[in-house]
Every structure is written in C-alpha cells, then in structure tokens.
Protein backbone atom coordinates (compact mmCIF):
# COMPACT_ATOMS: atom_id res chain seq x y z
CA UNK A 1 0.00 0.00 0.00
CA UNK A 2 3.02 2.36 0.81
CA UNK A 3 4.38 1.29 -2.94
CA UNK A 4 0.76 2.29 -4.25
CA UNK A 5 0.57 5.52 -2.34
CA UNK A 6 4.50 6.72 -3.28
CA UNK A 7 3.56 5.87 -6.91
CA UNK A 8 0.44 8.49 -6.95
CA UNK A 9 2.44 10.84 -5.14
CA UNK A 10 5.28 11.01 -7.09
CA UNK A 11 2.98 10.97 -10.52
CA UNK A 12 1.01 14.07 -8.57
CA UNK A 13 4.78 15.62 -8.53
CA UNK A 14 5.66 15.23 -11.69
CA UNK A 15 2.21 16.25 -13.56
CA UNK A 16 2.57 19.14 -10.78
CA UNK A 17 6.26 20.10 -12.05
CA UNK A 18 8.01 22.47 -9.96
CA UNK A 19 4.97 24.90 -9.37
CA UNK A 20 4.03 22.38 -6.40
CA UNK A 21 6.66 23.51 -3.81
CA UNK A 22 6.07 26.69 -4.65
CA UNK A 23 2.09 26.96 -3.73
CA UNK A 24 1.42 27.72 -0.18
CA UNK A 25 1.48 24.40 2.43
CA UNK A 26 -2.10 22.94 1.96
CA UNK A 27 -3.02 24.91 -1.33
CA UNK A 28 -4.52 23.44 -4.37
CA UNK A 29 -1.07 22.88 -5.86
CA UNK A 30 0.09 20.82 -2.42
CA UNK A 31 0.94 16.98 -2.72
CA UNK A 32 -0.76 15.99 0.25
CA UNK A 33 -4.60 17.63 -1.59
CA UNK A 34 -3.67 14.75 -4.11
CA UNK A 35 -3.53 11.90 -1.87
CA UNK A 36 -5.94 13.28 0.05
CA UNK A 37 -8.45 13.20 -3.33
CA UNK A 38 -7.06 9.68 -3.62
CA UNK A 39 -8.12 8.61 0.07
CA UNK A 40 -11.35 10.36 0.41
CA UNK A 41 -12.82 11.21 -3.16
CA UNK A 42 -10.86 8.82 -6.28
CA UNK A 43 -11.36 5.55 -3.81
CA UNK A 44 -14.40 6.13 -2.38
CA UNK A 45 -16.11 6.56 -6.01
CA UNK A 46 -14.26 3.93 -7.49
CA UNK A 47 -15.48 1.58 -4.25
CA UNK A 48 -19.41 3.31 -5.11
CA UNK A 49 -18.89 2.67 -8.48
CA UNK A 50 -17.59 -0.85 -8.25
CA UNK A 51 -20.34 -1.53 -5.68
CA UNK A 52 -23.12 -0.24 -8.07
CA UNK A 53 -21.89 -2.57 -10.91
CA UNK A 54 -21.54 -5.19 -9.18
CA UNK A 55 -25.02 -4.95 -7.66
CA UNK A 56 -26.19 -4.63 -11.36
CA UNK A 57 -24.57 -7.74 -12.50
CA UNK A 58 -25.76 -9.61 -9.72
CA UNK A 59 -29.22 -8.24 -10.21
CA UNK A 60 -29.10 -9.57 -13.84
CA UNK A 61 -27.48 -13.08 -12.44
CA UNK A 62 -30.48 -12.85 -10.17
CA UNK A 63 -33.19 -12.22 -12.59
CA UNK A 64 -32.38 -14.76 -15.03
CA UNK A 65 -32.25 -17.13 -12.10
CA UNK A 66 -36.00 -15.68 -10.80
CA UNK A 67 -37.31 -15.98 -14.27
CA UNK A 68 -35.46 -19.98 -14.88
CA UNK A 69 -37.35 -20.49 -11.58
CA UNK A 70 -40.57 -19.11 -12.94
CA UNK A 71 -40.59 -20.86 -15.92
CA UNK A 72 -39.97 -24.24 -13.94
CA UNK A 73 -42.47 -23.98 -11.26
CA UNK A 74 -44.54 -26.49 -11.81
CA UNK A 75 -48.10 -24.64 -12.78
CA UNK A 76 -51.83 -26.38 -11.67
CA UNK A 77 -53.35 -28.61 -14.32
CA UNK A 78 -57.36 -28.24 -14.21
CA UNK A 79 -59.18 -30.01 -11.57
CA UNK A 80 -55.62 -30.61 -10.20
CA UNK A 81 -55.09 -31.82 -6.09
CA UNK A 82 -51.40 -30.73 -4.85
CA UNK A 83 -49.61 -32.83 -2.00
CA UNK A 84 -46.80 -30.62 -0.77
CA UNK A 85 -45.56 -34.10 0.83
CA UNK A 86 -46.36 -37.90 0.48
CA UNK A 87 -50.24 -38.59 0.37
CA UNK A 88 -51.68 -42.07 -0.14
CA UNK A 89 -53.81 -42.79 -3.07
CA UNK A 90 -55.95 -45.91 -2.91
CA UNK A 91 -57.06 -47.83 -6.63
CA UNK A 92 -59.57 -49.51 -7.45
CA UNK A 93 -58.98 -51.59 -10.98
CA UNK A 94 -58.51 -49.46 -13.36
CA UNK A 95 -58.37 -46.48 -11.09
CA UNK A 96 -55.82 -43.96 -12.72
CA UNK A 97 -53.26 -40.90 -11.50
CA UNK A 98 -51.88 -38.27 -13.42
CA UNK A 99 -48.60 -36.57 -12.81
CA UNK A 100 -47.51 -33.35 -14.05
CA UNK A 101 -43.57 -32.33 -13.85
CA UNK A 102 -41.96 -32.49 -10.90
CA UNK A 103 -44.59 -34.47 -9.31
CA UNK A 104 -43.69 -38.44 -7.87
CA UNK A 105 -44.96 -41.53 -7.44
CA UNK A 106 -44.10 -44.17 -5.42
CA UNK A 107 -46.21 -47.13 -6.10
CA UNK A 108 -46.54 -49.25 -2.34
CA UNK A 109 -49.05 -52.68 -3.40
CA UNK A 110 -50.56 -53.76 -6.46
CA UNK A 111 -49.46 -53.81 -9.84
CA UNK A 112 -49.01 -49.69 -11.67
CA UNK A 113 -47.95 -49.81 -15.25
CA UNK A 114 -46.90 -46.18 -16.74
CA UNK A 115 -47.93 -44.30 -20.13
CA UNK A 116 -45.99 -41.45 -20.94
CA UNK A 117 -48.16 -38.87 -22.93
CA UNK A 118 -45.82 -36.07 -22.79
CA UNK A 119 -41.64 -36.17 -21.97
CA UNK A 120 -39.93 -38.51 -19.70
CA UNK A 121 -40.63 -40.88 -16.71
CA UNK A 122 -37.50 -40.76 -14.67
CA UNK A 123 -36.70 -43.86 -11.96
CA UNK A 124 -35.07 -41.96 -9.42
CA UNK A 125 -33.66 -45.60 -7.90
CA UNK A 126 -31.45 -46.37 -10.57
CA UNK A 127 -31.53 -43.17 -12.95
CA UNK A 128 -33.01 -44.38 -15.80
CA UNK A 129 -35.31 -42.53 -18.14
CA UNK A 130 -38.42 -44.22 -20.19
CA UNK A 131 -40.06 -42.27 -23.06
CA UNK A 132 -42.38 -45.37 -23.09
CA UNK A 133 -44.83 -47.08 -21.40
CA UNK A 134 -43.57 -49.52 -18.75
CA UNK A 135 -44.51 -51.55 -15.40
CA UNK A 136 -43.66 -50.10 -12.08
CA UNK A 137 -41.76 -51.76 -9.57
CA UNK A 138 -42.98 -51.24 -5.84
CA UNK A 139 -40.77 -48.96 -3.52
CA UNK A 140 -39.54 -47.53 -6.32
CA UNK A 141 -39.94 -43.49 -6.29
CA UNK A 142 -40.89 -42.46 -10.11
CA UNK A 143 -40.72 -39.04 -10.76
CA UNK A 144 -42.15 -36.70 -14.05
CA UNK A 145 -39.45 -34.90 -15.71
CA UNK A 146 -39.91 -31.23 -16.54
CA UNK A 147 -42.80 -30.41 -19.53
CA UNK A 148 -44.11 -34.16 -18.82
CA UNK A 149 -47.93 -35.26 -18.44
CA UNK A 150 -47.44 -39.21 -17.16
CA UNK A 151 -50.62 -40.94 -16.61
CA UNK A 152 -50.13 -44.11 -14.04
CA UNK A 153 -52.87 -46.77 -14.68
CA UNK A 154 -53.75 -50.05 -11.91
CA UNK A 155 -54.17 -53.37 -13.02
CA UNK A 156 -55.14 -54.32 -9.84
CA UNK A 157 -56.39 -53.21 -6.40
CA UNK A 158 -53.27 -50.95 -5.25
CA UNK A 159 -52.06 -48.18 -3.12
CA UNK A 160 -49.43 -45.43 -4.08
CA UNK A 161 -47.85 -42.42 -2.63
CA UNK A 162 -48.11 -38.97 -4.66
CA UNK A 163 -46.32 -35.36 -3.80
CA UNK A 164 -46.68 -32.72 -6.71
CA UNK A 165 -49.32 -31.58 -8.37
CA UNK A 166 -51.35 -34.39 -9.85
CA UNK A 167 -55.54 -35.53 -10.78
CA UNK A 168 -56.54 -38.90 -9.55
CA UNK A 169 -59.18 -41.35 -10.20
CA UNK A 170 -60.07 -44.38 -7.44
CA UNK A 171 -61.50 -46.35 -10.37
CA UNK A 172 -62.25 -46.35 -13.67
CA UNK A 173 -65.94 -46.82 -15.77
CA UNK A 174 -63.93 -46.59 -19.14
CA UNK A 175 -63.51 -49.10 -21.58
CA UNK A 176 -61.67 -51.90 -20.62
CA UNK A 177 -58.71 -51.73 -22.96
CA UNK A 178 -56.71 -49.67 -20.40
CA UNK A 179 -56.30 -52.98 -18.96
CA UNK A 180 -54.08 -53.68 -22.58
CA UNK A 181 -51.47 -50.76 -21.98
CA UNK A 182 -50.61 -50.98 -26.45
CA UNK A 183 -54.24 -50.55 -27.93
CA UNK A 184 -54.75 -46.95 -27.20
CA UNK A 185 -54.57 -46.03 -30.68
CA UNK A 186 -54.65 -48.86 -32.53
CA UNK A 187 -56.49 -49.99 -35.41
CA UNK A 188 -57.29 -53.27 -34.16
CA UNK A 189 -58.19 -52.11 -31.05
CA UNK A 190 -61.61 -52.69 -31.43
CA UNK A 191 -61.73 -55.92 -32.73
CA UNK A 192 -58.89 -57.01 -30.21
CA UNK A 193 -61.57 -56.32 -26.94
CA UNK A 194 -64.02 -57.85 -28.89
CA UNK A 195 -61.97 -60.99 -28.89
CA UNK A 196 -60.93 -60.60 -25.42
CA UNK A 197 -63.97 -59.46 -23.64
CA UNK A 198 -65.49 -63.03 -24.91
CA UNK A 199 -62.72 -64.90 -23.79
CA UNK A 200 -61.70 -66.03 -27.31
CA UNK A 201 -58.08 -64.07 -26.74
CA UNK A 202 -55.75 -63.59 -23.91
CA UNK A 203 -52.66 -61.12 -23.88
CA UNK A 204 -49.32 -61.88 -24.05
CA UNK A 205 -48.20 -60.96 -19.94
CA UNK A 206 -47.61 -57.68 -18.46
CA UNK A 207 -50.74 -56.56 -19.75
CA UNK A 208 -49.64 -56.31 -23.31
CA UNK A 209 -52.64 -57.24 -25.85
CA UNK A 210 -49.71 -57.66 -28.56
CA UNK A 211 -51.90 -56.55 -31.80
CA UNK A 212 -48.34 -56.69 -34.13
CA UNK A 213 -47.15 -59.87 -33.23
CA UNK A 214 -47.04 -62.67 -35.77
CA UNK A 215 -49.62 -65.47 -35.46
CA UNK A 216 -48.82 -68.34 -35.45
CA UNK A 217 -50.94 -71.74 -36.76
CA UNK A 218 -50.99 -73.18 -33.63
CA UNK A 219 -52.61 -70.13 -32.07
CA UNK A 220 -55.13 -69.55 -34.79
CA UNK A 221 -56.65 -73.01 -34.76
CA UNK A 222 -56.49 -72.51 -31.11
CA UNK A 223 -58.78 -69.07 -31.20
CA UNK A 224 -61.03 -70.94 -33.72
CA UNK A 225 -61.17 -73.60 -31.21
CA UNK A 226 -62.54 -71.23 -28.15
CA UNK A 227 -65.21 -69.57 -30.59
CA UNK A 228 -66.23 -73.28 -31.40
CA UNK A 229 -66.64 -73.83 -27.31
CA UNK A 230 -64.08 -76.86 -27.78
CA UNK A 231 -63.83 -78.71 -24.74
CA UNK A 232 -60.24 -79.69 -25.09
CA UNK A 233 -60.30 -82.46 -22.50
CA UNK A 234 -62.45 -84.32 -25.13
CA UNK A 235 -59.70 -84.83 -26.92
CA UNK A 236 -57.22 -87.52 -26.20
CA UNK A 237 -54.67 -88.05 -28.55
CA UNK A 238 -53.02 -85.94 -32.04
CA UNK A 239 -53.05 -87.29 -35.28
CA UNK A 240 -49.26 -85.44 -36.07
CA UNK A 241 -46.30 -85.97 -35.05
CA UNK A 242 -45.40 -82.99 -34.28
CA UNK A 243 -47.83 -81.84 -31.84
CA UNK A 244 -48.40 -83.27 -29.08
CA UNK A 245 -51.46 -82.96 -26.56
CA UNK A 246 -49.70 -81.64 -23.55
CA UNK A 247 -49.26 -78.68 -25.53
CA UNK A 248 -51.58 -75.64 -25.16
CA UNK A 249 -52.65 -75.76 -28.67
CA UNK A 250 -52.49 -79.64 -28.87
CA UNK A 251 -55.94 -80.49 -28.54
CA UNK A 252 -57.18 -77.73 -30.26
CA UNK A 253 -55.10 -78.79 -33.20
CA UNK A 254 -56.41 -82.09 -32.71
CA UNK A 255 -59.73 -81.14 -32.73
CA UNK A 256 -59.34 -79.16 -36.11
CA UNK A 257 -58.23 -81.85 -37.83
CA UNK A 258 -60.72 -84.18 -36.56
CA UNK A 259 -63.69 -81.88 -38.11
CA UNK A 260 -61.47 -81.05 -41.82
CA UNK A 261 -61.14 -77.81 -40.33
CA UNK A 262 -57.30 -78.27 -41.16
CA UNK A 263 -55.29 -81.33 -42.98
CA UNK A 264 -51.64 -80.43 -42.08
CA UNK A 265 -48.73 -80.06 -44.67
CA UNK A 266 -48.79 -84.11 -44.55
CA UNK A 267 -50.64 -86.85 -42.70
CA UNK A 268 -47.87 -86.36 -39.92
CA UNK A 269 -47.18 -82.54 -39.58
CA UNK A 270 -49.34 -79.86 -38.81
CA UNK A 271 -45.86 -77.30 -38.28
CA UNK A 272 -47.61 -75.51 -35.16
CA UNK A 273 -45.09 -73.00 -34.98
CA UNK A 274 -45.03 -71.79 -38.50
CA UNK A 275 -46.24 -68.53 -39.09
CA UNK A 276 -49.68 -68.56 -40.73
CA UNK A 277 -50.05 -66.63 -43.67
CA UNK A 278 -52.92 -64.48 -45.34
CA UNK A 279 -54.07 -67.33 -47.65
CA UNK A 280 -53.94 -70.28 -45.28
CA UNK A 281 -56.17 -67.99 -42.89
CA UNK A 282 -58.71 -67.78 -45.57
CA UNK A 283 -58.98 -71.45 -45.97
CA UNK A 284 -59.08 -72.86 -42.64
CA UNK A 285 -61.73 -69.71 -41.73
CA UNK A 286 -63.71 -70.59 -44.89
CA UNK A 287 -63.15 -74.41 -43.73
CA UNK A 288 -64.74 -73.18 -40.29
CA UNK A 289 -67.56 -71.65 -41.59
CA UNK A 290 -68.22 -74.44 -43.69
CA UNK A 291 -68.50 -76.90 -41.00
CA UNK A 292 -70.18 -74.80 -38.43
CA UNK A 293 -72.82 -73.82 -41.36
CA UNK A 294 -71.74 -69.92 -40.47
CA UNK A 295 -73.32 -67.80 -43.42
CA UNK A 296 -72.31 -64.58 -44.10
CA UNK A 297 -73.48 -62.86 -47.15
CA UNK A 298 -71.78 -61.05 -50.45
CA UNK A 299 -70.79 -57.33 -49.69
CA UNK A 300 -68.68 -57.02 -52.20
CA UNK A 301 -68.62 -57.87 -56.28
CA UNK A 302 -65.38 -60.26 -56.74
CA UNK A 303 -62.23 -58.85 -58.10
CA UNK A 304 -59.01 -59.52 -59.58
CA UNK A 305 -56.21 -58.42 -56.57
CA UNK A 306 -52.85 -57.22 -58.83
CA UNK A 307 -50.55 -60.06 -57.13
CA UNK A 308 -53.34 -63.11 -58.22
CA UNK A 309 -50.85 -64.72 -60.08
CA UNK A 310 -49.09 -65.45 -56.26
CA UNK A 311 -52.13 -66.62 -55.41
CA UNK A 312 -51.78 -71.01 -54.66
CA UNK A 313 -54.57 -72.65 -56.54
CA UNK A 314 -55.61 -74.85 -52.87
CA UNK A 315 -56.56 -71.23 -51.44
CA UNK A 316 -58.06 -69.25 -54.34
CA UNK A 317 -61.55 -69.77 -53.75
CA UNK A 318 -61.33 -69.53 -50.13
CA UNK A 319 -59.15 -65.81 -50.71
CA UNK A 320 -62.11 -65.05 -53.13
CA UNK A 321 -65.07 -65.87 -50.70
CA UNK A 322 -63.70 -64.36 -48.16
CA UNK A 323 -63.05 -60.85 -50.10
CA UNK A 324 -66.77 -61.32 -51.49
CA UNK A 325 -68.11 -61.65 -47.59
CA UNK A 326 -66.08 -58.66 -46.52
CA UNK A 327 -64.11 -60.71 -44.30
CA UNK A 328 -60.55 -60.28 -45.48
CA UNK A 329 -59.85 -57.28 -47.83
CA UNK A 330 -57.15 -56.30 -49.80
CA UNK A 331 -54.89 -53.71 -49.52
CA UNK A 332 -54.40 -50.91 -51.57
CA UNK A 333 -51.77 -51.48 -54.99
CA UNK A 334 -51.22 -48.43 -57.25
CA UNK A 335 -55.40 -48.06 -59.09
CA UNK A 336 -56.10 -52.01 -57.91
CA UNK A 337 -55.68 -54.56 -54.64
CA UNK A 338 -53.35 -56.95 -53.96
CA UNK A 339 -54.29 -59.82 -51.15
CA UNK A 340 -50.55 -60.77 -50.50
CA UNK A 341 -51.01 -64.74 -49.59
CA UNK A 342 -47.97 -65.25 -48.55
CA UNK A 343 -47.63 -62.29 -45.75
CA UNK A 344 -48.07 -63.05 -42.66
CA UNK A 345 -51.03 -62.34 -40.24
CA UNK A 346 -50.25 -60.67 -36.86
CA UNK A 347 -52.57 -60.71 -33.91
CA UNK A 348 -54.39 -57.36 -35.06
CA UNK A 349 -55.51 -59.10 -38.18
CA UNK A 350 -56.72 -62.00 -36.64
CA UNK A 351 -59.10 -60.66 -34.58
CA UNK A 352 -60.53 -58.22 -37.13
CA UNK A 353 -61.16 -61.13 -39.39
CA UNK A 354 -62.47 -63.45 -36.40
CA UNK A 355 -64.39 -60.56 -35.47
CA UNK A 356 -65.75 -59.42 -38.71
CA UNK A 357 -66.94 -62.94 -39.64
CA UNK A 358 -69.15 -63.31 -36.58
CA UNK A 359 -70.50 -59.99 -36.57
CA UNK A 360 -71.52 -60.19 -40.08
CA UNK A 361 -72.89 -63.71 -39.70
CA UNK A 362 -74.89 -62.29 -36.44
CA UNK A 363 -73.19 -64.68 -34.50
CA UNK A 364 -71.13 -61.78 -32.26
C-alpha cells in the first residue's frame, strides 16, 4: 500500500512540475490535496462505483435465475389436487393418476404400469429414463421430468404415494382396454376387446394385448377352437407328429383336424409353430364356416387383386369368398388390390377377421 501511495504521489509531482513547492502548504497545488483526493474522493467513487456494478450484474445473475425459476415452477393442471408431501392414493382396478412435472410416485401394493403422454418418466432408484410405457416396480420413487404429463394406470387393487401436483381417479368406468397398456390407438383395437372381452383371446403378460405380433398356426386353430366352445379335455390323442397334446394348442389342433377344419402339410405334420399366412387364414376360416354352417353374405362384387398370379390354386376360392363376404380385404396397390397370400397375419388381423366374420354372420 506504501508502494501504491508513493507511486500516486510522485505521478502528482511530476504532472505538478516544480509549481508544487512553490504553492502555499495545503493549497490546491500541495501533494498531500492529491492523496488526500485519492483517500477520500478517487477511492471512495471507485469503491461506489464498483459496488453499483456489481449490484447490477448480480441483479441480472439474479433475474435470469428468478425468471429460470418461474418458468420451472410447476403450474396447476385443471381439476388438479397438490400434495406438498407424500399422500396415499388408494385404486380400485382401473383407477388412474396423473402426474404433471416435478410431481412423484411411489407405487406401495398392487401392480401400476406407466404411459408417458408427454416427456420422460424418470426412476429416481437407478436413474433411468423411459419415453415409453412400462410396469412399475414397488418402492420404487418415479418421478415426471420437466414439460411431462405421465398418466399411471392399476391393473389391480393398489395403493401409491403422490407429492406434486397431480388428478386422480379411485376407479375407472372406461372401456376396458386400459387394462391392454398398447391398444390406445390402434387400429385393431376394437376388434382385439371384442376378442378378449369373450374370452376367445388372452394377452401376451404384463398386460400387453400384442396386436403386431405374428400369429402363429398353432394359435389360430387354437382361437377358432374357443369360438367353437371346444372342450379340449375331449380330446385324447393328435393325429401329427409334431404336436403333441400336452401342448396348449395340442388339442385344439387335434380337434381341427378331426372336423377337416385343417389337414396339415402331410398326414404327420401340422408345423404348429409356423407362421400362418394371409391365404392359409382364408382357408381354414372358410373351412370353419363351412362346418359350423356360419353364413355370411356377399358385400362385395369379386375382383381380380394385382398379385393373383401369387395366389396357390388350394386357397383361391377360399381368398375369393372371403373378399366377397367382406371378411378379409385387400390392400391398396397403385389403381387395384393386392391380397398378398404369402404375408403373414399378426394378432391385429386376426381378430378383425375373427371378429368381422361373426358380426356379419350375427353370430357376435
């Protein structure tokens, strides 16, 4: 500070020039009015002035923080309930809550599965982030990212714990594919409850209906079988090879072939895992509503589909019946329709067929 002071003093002198000692002691021209300025008028603006800029720059740090705080407080949805710490929901089946961000979820007994209709579900146990629907594991605290809307759906009787903002339903009058967390949306969603709200279909676990999955023969005999009311302890032993009765699908397989319903690739093998494809469906449906006398009648004048060259002669009357009843369609091929035999079915298909041959028979 002594170094500092010398400095100015000497820089006063010099800017001063010789006039200095000549002024009278404590005069304008005098050293000492120059530290003086320096002690009690240059430092004490420079300190004001430092002090006012600072202040502004932390003013502006603070108002970008106020307004980032702003923007992320979480605002109150409609009809919304806000728990500032854990409350405890009770579900009925079907019984529904809906987080908005920033809100948790920690589901305590029962089984919760997740759909995320806007951002991110984040599992706060091991970090991970689902853009997805998903199950929810119990004890685990799930919590709704900023900007998300995630609605959590019961499958079962069940309790959870909720902070946040968030709407709530005990249970649920609505349809009952939110018990099938992949047919909102779906074009086969329809026909898929159809199927399952008469038993005919099951889903595939976890409360997944499944609608793009392949089909396989097995399982469409097997469908055919439970709209038939098989009794499959009737039947006590399988007239292939490869399929055997302790199977799920073995006695409805036997069953099939004990009515024509199916014949097999040979006397010995029925290949119950193959995938079953567009044109085999239309004969062993037509087969079906053959032997169960199940009329439906023409909707539709018979055409030529663009691919009826890849049509197998064993299956081209069925693939034209079934286009005449309405029952299987074509799909759209440049000005025509091509039936594409040898595509596969998935689920989805399956039941709209199923479900369009009963309803149009009047058997639904």
């Amino acid at each position: 500070m002594k170094r500092f002071v010398a400095v100015m003093i000497l820089a006063a002198l010099l800017i001063c020039g010789g006039a200095a000692y000549a002024a009278t002691g404590g005069g304008a021209g005098d050293p000492l009015v120059s530290l003086s300025f320096l002690r009690e008028t240059f430092v004490e603006d420079l300190l004001t002035r430092s002090k006012t800029k600072s202040g502004d720059k932390l003013q502006e740090v603070y108002d970008e923080a106020d307004a980032r705080l702003a923007y992320l407080e979480p605002v109150a949805p409609a009809d919304s309930s806000y728990a500032g710490s854990y409350t405890q929901l009770s579900f009925n089946t079907g019984g529904w809550v809906s987080l908005t961000q920033f809100a948790s979820f920690v589901p305590t007994y029962g089984t919760f599965y997740a759909s995320v209709e806007k951002g991110s579900l984040i599992n706060l146990t091991n970090a991970s982030e689902t853009f997805d629907s998903c199950a929810l594991s119990a004890g685990t605290r799930y919590f709704a990212s900023e900007g998300s809307v995630i609605k959590i759906s019961a499958y079962s009787d069940a309790l959870g714990l909720v902070d946040g903002y968030y709407t709530y339903a005990a249970s649920s009058s609505g349809e009952q594919s939110a018990f099938f967390i992949d047919l909102d949306g779906h074009w086969a969603k329809g026909s898929a409850m159809f199927m399952a709200d008469r038993g005919y279909m099951n889903g595939v676990g976890n409360f997944r209906f499944a609608p793009d999955d392949p089909v396989t023969r097995a399982m469409f005999v097997t469908v055919l079988g439970r709209v038939a009311g098989v009794k499959a302890g009737e039947y006590t032993s399988s007239p292939f090879e490869d399929v055997s009765l302790s199977e799920w699908y073995g006695p409805y397989v036997a069953w099939a072939a004990s009515v024509g319903v199916v014949n097999g690739y040979d006397s010995a093998h029925f290949a119950p895992n193959d995938l079953i494809t567009r044109e085999q469906m239309a004969l062993i449906l037509v087969r079906f509503m053959d032997k169960y006398s199940i009329y439906v009648p023409q909707a539709n004048e018979p055409i030529v589909f663009t691919d009826d060259a890849e049509i197998h002669d064993w299956s081209a009357d069925a693939v034209s019946r079934t286009q005449t009843m309405g029952i299987i369609n074509g799909v759209a091929d440049g000005a025509g329709f091509a039936f594409r035999p040898i595509d596969t079915a998935n689920r989805g298909q399956m039941c709209a067929v199923i479900e369009r041959m009963l309803r149009l028979s009047g058997r639904d």
